[in-house]
Structure formats: structure tokens, C-alpha cells
C-alpha atoms as a PDB file:
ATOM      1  CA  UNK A   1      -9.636  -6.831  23.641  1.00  0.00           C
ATOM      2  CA  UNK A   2     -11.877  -6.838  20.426  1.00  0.00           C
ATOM      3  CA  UNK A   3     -10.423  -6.143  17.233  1.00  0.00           C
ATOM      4  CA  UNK A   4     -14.364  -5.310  16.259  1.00  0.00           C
ATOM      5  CA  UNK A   5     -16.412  -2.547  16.261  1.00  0.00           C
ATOM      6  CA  UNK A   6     -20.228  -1.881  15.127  1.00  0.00           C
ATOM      7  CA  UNK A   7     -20.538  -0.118  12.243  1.00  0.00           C
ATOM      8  CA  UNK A   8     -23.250   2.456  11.295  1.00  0.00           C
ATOM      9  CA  UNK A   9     -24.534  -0.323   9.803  1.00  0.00           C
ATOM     10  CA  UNK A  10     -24.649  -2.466  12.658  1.00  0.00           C
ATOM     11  CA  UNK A  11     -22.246  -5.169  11.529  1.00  0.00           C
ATOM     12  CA  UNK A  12     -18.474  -5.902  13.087  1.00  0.00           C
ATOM     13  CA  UNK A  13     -15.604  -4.156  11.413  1.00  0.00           C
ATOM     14  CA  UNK A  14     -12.272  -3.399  12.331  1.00  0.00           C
ATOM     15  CA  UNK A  15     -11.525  -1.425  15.523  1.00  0.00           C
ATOM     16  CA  UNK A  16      -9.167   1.098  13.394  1.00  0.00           C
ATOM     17  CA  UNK A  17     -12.090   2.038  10.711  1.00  0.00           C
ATOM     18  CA  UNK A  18     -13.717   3.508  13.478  1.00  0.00           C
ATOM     19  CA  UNK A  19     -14.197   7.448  14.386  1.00  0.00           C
ATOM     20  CA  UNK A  20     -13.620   8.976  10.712  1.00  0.00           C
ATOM     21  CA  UNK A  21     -15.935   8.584   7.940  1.00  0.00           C
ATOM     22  CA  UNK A  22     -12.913   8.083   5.435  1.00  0.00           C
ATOM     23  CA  UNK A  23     -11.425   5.452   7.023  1.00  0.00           C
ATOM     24  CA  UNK A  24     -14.514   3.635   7.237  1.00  0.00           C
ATOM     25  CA  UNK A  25     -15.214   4.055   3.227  1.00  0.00           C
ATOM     26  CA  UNK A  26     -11.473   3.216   2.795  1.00  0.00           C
ATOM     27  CA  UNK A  27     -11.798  -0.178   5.074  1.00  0.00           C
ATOM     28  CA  UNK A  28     -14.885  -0.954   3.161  1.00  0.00           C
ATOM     29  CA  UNK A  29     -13.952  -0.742  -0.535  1.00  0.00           C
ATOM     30  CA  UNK A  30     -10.446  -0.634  -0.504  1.00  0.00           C
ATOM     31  CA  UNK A  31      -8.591  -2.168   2.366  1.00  0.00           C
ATOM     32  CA  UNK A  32      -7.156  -5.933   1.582  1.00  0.00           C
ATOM     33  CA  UNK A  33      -8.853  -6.418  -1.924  1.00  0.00           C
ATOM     34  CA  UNK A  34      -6.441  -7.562  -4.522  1.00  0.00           C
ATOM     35  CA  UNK A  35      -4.714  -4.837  -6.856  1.00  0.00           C
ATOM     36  CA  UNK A  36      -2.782  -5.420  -9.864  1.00  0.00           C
ATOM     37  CA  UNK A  37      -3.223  -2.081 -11.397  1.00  0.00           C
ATOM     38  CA  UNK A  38       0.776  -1.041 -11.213  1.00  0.00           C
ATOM     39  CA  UNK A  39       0.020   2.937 -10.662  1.00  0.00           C
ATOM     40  CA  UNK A  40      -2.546   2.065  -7.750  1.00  0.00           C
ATOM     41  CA  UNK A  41       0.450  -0.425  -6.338  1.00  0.00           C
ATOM     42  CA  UNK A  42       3.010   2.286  -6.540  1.00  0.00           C
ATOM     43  CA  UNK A  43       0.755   4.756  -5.317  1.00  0.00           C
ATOM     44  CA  UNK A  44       0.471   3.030  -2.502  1.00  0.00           C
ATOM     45  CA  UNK A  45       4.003   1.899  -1.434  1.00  0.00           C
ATOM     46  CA  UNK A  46       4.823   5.568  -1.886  1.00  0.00           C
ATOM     47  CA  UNK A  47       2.193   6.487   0.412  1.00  0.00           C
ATOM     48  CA  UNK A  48       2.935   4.170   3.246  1.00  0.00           C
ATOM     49  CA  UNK A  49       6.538   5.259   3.172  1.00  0.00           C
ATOM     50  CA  UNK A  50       5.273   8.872   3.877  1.00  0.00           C
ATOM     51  CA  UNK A  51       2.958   7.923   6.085  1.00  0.00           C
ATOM     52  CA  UNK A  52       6.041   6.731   8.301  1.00  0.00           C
ATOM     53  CA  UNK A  53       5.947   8.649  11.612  1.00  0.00           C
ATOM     54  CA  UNK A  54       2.375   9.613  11.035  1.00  0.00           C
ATOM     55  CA  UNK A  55      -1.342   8.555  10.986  1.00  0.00           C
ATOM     56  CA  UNK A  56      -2.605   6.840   7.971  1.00  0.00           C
ATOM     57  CA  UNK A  57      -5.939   8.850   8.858  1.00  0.00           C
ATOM     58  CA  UNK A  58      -3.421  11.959   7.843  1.00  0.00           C
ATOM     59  CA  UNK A  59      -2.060  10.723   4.925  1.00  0.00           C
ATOM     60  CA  UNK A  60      -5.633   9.505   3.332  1.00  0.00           C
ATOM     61  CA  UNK A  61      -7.150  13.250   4.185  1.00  0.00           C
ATOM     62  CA  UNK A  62      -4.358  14.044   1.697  1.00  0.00           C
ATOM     63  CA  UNK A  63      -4.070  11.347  -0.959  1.00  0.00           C
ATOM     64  CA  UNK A  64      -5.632  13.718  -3.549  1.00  0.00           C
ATOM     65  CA  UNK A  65      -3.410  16.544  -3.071  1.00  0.00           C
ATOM     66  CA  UNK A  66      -0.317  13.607  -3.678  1.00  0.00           C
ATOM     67  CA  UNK A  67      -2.320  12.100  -6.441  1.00  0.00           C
ATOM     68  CA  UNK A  68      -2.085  15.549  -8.085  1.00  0.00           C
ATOM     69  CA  UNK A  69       1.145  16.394  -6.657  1.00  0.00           C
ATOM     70  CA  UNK A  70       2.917  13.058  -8.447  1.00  0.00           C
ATOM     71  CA  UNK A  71       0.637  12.917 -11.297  1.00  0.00           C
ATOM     72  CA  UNK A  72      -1.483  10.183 -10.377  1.00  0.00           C
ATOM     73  CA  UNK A  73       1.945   8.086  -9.442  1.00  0.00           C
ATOM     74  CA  UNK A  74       2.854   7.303 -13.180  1.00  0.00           C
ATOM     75  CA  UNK A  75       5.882   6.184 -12.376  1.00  0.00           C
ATOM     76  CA  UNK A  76       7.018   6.942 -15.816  1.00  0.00           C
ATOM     77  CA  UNK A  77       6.517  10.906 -15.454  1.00  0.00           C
ATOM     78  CA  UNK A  78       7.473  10.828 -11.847  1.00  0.00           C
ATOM     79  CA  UNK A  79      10.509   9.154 -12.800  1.00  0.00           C
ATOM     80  CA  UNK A  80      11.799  12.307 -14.969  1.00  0.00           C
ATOM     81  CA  UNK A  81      10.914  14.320 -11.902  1.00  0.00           C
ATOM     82  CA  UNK A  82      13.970  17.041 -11.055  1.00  0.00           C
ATOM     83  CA  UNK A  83      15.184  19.185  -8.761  1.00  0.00           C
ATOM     84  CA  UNK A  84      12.669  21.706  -9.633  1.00  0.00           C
ATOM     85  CA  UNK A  85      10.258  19.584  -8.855  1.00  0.00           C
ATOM     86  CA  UNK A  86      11.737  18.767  -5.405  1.00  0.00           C
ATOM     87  CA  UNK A  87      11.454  22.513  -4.306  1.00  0.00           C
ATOM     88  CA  UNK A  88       7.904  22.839  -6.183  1.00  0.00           C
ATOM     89  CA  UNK A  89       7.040  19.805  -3.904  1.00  0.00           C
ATOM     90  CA  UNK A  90       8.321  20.990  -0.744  1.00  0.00           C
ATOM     91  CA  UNK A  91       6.412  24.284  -0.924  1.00  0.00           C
ATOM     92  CA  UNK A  92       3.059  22.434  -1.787  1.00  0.00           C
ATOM     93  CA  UNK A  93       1.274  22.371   1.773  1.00  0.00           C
ATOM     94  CA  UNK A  94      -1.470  19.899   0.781  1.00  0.00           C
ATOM     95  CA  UNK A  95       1.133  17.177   1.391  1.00  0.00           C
ATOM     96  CA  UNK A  96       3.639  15.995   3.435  1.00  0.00           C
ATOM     97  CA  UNK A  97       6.551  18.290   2.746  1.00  0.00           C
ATOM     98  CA  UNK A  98       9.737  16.013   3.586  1.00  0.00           C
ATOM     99  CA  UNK A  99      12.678  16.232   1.336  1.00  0.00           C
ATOM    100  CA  UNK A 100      13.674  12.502   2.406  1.00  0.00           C
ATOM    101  CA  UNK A 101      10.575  10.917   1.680  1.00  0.00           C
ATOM    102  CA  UNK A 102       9.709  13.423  -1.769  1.00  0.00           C
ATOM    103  CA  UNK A 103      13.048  12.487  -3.280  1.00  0.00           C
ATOM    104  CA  UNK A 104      12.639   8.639  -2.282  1.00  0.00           C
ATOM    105  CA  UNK A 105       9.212   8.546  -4.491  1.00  0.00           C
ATOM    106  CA  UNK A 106      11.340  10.049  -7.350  1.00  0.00           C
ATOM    107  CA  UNK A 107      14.042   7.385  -7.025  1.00  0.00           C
ATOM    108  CA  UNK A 108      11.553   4.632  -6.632  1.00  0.00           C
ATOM    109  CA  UNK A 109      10.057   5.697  -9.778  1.00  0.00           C
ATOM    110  CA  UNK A 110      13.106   5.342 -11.245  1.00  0.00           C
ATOM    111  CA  UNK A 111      13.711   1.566  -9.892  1.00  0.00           C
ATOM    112  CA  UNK A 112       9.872   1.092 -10.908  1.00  0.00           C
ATOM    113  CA  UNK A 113      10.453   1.870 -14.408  1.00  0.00           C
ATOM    114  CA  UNK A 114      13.528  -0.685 -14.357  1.00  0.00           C
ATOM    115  CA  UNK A 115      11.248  -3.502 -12.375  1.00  0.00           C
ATOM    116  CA  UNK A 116       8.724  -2.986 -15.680  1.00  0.00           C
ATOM    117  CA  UNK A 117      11.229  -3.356 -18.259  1.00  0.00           C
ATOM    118  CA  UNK A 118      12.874  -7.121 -16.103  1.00  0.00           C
ATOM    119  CA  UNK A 119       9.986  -8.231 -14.564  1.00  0.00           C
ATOM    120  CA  UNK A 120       6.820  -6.746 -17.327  1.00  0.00           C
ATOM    121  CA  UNK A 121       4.962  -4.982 -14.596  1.00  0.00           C
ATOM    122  CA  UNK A 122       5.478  -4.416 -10.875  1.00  0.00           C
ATOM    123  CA  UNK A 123       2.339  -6.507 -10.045  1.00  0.00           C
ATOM    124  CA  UNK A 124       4.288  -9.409 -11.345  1.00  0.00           C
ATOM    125  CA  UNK A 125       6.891  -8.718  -9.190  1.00  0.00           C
ATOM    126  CA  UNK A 126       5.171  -7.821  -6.135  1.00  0.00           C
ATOM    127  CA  UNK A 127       2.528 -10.944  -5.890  1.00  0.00           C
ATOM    128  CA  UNK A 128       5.445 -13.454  -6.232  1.00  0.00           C
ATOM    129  CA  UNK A 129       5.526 -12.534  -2.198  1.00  0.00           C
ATOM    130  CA  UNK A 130       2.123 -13.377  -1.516  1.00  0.00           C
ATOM    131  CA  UNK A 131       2.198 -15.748   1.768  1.00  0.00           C
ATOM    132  CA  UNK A 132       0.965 -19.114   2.259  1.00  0.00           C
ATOM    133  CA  UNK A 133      -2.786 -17.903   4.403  1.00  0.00           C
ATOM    134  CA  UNK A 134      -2.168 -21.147   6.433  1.00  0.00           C
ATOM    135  CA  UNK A 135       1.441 -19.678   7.902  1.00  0.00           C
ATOM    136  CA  UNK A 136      -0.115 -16.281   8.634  1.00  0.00           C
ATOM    137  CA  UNK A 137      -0.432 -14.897  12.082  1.00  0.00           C
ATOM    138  CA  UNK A 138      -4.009 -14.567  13.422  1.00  0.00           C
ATOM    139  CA  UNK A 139      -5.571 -11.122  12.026  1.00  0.00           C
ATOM    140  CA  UNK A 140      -3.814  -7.835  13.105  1.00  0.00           C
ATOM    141  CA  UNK A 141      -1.242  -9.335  15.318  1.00  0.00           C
ATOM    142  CA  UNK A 142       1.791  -9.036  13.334  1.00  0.00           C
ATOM    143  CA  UNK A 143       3.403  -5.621  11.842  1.00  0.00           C
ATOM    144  CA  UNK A 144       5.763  -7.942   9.788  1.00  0.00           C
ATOM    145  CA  UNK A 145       6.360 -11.390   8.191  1.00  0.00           C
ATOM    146  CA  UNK A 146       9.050 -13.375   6.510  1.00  0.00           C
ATOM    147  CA  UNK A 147       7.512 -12.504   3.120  1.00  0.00           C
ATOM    148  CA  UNK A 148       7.542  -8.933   4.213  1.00  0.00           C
ATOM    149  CA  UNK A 149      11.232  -8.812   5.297  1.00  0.00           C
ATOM    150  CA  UNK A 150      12.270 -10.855   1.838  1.00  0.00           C
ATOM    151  CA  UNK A 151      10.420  -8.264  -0.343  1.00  0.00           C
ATOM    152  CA  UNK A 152      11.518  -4.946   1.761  1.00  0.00           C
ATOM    153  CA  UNK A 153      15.186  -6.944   1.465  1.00  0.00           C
ATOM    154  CA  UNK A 154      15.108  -7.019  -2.594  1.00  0.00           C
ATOM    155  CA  UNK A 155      13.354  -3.739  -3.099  1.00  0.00           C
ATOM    156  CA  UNK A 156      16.464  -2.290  -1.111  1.00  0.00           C
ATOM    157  CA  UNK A 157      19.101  -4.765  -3.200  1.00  0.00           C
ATOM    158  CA  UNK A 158      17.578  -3.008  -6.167  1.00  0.00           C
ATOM    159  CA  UNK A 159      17.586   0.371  -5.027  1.00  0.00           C
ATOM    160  CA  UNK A 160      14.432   1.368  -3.304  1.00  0.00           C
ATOM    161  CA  UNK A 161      14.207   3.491  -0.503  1.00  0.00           C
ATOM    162  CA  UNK A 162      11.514   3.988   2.381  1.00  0.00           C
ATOM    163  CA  UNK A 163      10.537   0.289   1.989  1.00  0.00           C
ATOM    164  CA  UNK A 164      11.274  -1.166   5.552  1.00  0.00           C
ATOM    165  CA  UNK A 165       9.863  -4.111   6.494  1.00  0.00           C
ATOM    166  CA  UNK A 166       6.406  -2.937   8.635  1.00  0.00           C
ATOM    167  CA  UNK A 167       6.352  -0.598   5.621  1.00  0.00           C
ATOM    168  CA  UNK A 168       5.548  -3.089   3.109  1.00  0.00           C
ATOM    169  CA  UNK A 169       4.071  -5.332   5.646  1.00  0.00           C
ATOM    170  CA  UNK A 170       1.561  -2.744   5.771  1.00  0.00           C
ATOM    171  CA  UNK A 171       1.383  -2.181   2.185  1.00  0.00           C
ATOM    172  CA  UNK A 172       0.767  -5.929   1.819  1.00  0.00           C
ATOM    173  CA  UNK A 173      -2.393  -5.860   4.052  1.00  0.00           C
ATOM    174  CA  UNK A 174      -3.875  -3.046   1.928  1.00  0.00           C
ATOM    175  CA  UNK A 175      -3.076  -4.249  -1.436  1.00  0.00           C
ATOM    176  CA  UNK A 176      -4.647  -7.787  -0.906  1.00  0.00           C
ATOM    177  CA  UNK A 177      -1.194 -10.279  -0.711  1.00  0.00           C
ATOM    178  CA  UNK A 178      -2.958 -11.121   2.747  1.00  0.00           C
ATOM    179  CA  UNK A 179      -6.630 -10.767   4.085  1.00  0.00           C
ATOM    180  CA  UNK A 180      -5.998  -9.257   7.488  1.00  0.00           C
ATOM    181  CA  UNK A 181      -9.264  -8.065   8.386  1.00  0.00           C
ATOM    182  CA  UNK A 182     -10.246  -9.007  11.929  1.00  0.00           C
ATOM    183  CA  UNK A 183     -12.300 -12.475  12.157  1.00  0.00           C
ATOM    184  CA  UNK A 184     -15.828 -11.230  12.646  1.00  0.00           C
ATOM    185  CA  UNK A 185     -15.247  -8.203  10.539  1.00  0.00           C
ATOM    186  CA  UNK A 186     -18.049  -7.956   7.748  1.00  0.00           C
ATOM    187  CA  UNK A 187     -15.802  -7.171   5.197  1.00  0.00           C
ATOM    188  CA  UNK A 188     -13.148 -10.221   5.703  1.00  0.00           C
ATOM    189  CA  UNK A 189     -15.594 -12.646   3.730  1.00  0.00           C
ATOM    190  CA  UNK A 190     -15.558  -9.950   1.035  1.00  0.00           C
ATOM    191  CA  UNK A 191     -11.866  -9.606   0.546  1.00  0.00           C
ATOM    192  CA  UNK A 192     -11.973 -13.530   0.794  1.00  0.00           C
ATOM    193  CA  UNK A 193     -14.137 -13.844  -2.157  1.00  0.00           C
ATOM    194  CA  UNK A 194     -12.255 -11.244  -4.261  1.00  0.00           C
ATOM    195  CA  UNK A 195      -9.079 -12.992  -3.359  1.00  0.00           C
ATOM    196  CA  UNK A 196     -10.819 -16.125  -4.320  1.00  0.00           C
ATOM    197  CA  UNK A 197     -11.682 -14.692  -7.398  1.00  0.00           C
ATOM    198  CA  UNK A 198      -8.459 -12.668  -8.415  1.00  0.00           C
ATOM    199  CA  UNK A 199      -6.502 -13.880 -11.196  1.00  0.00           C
ATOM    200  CA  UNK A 200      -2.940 -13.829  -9.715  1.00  0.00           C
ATOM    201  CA  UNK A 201      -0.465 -11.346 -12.223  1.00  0.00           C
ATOM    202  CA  UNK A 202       1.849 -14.561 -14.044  1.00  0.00           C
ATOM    203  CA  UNK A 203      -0.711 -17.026 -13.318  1.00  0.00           C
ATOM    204  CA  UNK A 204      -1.987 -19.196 -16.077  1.00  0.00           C
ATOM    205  CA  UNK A 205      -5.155 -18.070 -16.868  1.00  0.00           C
END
């Protein structure tokens, strides 16, 4: 089966850009180019761990009601976050209302803050997991990896929650630690370049 579609454009993407405008703008611009901006890489972990169970179509129709909801994901206000705020949250229908998942974004904030002050940012951190391209599985075949496992593995060891292993697998495709747009896609030479071109967080420069 073809993991490519035409775009409006006429050029190959990826099958699952397909049928939403969003998700084609999101695949275009966003999808797999590197990110060390810490708030954009906690935003995003917290995301994929609500979008467990559901559509990531779903949870992007949403993202600015969360963005507003968790104040942009500063992880420093979220991380003062209380009770309160857990009812104020659960009554806001713009996003997903789950007590589980709302509370784990407030711990995770928490352990965020801490992974700032050992590590001096969670890009740092996070990147240290970026896998060797040559040991990767061929595009959109895997929902996990070894590096995937290790990192959902020490997030938990230092208190994170909703950070399985296909969680942060998929959070990993996203935020650039892989290129995992389908060969033939248009955009995969893109993401290869900015990859290319991305000065890795702890790298000399």
C-alpha cells in the first residue's frame, strides 16, 4: 500500500495529511522539523499524552483552546497549577476534559521544572535520545524504538506520567529526533535539510 498521497499541490505527501486542511498545514510546516524551543517540546509531549485514545486530527482542532487553557505550556506557571485549576479545567469544553490526563500535565510540569534546573533545559535532555538514522525502521513502520522505550523508561524513573513508549515515539517523529516522513513525500527532503542544518541543544557550536 502507498504511504503517499497527491497533494493539492500535486506532489506526494503522507497518506495521514490527507482529508483535513489542518493536518495538511501541520504535516507541511510542522511535522518532523527539529524543535528546541522547551515550551513548544512540552507542549507537545503533553499533547500526545491526551491525545491517547483519540485522533490527533481531534486534538490539533483544539490545540488553541489547551494553549490557552495551560498558558501557552510554561511549565513554570503550569507547574503552580492547583486544585482549582483542576475543576476550572475539567469544566472547560474546548479541551479534553480528563482528570487523569489534566493532572498528569500539572505533575509533568513539575518534573519539567526539576529537568531545567539538572539538565539546563529539557531540549538538552530530550535530544540526547536522538537515534542513529542508519538503525531506524523504514518510514512509518514502527510505533516504537529502543530510543523511545529508554526515554519513556527515564521520564517515568523521574516521575512523569502519560509518557508510554508509542507516546513519545510519536512525540519523537513530530519534534524532529527522527525524519519519518514517507520516502517520496515532498516534505522528507525538507525536514532532511533542517535536520541537516539544526544545531543539536549541547552540541559544540
Amino acid at each position: 500500500m502507498s504511504k503517499t498521497i497527491q497533494g493539492p499541490d500535486g506532489e506526494p505527501r503522507c497518506v495521514w495529511c490527507g482529508g483535513a486542511g489542518e493536518m495538511l498545514d501541520y504535516h507541511d510546516s510542522e511535522w518532523g522539523f527539529p524543535v528546541r524551543d522547551d515550551h513548544r517540546l512540552f507542549e507537545k509531549l503533553s499533547l500526545e499524552g491526551f491525545q491517547s485514545g483519540l485522533s490527533w486530527r481531534t486534538i490539533l482542532a483544539k490545540r488553541e483552546n489547551f494553549r490557552a487553557a495551560f498558558h501557552g505550556f510554561d511549565f513554570d506557571r503550569v507547574a503552580g497549577f492547583t486544585q482549582h485549576d483542576v475543576e476550572r479545567l475539567l469544566n472547560d469544553a474546548g479541551i479534553v476534559r480528563h482528570r487523569g490526563k489534566i493532572e498528569a500535565v500539572i505533575n509533568n510540569a513539575q518534573r519539567a521544572r526539576e529537568m531545567v534546573e539538572r539538565e539546563g533545559s529539557l531540549a538538552r535532555y530530550m535530544w540526547r535520545y536522538e537515534p542513529d538514522e542508519a538503525q531506524l525502521a523504514e518510514p512509518q513502520t514502527a510505533s516504537t524504538s529502543a530510543e523511545s522505550v529508554a526515554l519513556s523508561r527515564d521520564l517515568k524513573k523521574r516521575g512523569w506520567k502519560f509518557v508510554g513508549p508509542t507516546t513519545v515515539y510519536a512525540f519523537m517523529q513530530a519534534m524532529g529526533l527522527i525524519n519519518d516522513h514517507a520516502e517520496g513525500c515532498v516534505v522528507r527532503s525538507r525536514v532532511a535539510q533542517a535536520r541537516d542544518a539544526f544545531q543539536r541543544p549541547g552540541a559544540a557550536a
